[in-house]
Protein backbone atom coordinates (compact mmCIF):
# COMPACT_ATOMS: atom_id res chain seq x y z
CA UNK A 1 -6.36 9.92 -22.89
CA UNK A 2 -5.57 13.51 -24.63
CA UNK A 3 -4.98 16.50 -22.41
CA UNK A 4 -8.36 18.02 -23.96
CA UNK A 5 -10.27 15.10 -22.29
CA UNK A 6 -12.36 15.71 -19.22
CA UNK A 7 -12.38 11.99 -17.66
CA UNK A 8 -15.03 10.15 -15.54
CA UNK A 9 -16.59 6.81 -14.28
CA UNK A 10 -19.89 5.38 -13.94
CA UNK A 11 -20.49 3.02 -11.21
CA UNK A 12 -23.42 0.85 -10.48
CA UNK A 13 -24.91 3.05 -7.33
CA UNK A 14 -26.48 -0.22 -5.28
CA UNK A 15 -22.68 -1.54 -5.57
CA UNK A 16 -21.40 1.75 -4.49
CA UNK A 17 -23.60 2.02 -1.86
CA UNK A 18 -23.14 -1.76 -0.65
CA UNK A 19 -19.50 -0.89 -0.73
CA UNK A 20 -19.71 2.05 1.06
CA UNK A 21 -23.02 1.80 3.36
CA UNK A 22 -24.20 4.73 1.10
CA UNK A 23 -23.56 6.90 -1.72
CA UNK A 24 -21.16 9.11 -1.43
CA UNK A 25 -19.87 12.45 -2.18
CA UNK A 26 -16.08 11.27 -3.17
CA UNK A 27 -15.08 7.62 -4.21
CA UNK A 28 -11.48 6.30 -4.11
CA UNK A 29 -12.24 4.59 -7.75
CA UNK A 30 -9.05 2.22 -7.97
CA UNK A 31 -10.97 0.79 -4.43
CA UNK A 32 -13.95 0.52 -6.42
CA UNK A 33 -12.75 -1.30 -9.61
CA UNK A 34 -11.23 -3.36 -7.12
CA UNK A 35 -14.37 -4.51 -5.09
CA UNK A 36 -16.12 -5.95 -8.50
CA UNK A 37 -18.90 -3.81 -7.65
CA UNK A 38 -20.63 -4.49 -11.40
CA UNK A 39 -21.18 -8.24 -10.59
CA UNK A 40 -24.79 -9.15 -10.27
CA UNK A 41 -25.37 -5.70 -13.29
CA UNK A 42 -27.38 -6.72 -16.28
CA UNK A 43 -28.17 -3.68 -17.86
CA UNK A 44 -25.62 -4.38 -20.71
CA UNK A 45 -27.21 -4.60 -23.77
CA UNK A 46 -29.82 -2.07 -22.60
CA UNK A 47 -27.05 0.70 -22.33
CA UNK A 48 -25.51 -0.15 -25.39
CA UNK A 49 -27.91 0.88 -26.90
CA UNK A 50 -28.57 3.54 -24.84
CA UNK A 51 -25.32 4.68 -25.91
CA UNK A 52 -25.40 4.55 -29.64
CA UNK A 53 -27.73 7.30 -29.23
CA UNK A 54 -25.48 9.98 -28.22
CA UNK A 55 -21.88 7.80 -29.92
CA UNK A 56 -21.54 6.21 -32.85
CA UNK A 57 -20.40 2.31 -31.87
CA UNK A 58 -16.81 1.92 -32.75
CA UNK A 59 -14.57 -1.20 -33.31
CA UNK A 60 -12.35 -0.68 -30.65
CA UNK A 61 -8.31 -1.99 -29.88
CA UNK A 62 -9.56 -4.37 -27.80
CA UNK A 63 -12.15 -7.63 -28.12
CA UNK A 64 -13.12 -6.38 -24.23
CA UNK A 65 -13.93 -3.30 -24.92
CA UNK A 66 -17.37 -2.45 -26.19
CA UNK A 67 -16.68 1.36 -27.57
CA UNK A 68 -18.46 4.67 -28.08
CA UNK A 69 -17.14 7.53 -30.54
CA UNK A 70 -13.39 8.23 -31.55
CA UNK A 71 -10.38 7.83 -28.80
CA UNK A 72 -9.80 11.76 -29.68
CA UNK A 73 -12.74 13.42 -29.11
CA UNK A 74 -15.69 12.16 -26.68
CA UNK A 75 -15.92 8.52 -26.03
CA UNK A 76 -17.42 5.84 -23.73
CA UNK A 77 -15.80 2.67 -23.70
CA UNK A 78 -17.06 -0.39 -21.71
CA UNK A 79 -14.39 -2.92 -20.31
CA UNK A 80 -15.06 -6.26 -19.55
CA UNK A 81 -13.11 -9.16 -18.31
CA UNK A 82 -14.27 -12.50 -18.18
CA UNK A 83 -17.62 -11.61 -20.37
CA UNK A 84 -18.85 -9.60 -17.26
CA UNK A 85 -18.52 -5.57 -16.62
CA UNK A 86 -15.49 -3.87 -15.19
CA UNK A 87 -15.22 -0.78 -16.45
CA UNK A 88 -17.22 2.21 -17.60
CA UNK A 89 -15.10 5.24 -18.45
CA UNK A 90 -16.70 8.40 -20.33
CA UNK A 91 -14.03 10.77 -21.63
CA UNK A 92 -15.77 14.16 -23.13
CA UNK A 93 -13.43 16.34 -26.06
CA UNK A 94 -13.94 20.01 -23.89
CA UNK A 95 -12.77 21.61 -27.16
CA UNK A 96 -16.35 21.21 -28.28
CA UNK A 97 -18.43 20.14 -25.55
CA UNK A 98 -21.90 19.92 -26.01
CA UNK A 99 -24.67 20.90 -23.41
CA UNK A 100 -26.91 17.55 -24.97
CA UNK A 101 -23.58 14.97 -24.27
CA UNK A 102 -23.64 16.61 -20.28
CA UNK A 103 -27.82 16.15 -20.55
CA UNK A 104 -27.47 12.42 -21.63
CA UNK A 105 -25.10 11.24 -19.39
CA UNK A 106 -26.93 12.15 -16.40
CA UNK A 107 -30.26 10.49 -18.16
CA UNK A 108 -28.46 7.80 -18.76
CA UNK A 109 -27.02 7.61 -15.28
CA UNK A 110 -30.69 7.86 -13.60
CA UNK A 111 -32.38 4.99 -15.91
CA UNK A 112 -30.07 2.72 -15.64
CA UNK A 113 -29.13 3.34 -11.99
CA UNK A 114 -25.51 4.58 -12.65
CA UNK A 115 -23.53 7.10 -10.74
CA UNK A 116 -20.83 9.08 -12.18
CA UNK A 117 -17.78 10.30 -10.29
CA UNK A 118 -14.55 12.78 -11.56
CA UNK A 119 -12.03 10.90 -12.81
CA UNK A 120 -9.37 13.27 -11.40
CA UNK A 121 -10.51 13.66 -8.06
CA UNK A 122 -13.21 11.26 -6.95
CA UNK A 123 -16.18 13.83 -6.86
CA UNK A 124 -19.52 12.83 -7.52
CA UNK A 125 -21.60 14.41 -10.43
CA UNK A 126 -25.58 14.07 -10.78
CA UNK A 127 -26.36 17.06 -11.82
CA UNK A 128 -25.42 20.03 -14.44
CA UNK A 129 -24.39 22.37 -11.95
CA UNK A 130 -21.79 19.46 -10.67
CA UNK A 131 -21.19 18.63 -14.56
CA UNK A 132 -19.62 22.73 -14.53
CA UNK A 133 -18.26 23.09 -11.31
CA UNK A 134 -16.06 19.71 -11.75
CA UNK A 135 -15.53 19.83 -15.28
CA UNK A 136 -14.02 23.97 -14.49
CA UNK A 137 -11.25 22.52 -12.14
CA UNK A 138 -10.12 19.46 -14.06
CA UNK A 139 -6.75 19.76 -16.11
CA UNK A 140 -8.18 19.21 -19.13
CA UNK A 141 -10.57 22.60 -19.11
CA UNK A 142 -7.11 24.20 -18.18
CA UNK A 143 -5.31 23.06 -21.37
CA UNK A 144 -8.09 23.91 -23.48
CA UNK A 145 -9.27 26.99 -21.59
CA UNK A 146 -5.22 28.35 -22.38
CA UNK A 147 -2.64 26.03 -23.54
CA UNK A 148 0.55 27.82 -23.50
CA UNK A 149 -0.25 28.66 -19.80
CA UNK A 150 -1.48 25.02 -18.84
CA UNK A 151 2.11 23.96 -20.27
CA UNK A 152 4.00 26.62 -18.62
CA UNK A 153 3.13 25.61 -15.29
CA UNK A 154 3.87 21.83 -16.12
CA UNK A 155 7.49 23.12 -16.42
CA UNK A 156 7.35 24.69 -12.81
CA UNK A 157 5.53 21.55 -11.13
């Protein structure tokens, strides 16, 4: 992941909410990876698809990794092991950030039944205003927002 790259999840929301008797607000996502929360999804090839319309497909490192758009700059990639879902990270390039990509993930999210959560902190997004707010306090809008300063205080920390 480059420092430019504002990192997230999306979750299957019944398995989030059979996981956590509802749908919450923050997620502790290592907890969900962990419960196998995808088992029982068959949305796959429908959201591939789905996908190619806002990324370019993309031969990927990995034979279990189905992935969206270049490593550098905005991607989704979809992990699987044992033929089944594991894994959906979304990683957006903020040094040109498009209102449409923020748009299309959240459609995405609602037709297929997904929710997205922060990678950095857990927090739930479903809508644009969540999109700014989270996306505003993540390190990766630092660094871009003002480099030098984002790596000056990596040198105090």
């Amino acid at each position: 992941m480059a420092t430019w790259q504002y990192t997230m999840k999306m979750f299957p929301r019944q398995g989030v909410i059979k996981h956590y008797g509802k749908e919450p607000d923050t997620v502790n996502q290592s907890e969900l990876e962990d419960a196998n929360i995808w088992n029982g999804t068959n949305i796959i090839e429908d959201l591939k698809l789905e996908l190619e319309k806002c990324l370019p497909p993309v031969k990927s490192w990995s034979s279990d990794i189905d992935q969206f758009g270049s490593l550098e700059e905005s991607c989704i990639e979809i992990f699987y092991e044992s033929g089944n879902i594991s894994e959906i990270s979304i990683r957006l390039d903020l040094r040109h950030l498009e209102k449409d990509q923020l748009e299309f993930l959240l459609a995405c999210s609602s037709k297929f039944d997904l929710v997205i959560y922060d990678h950095e902190n857990g927090g739930r997004i479903n809508s644009m205003n969540s999109f700014g707010s989270r996306i505003r306090s993540s390190s990766a809008y630092s660094f871009v927002k003002d480099p030098l300063k984002f790596l000056d205080a990596l040198k105090t920390n």
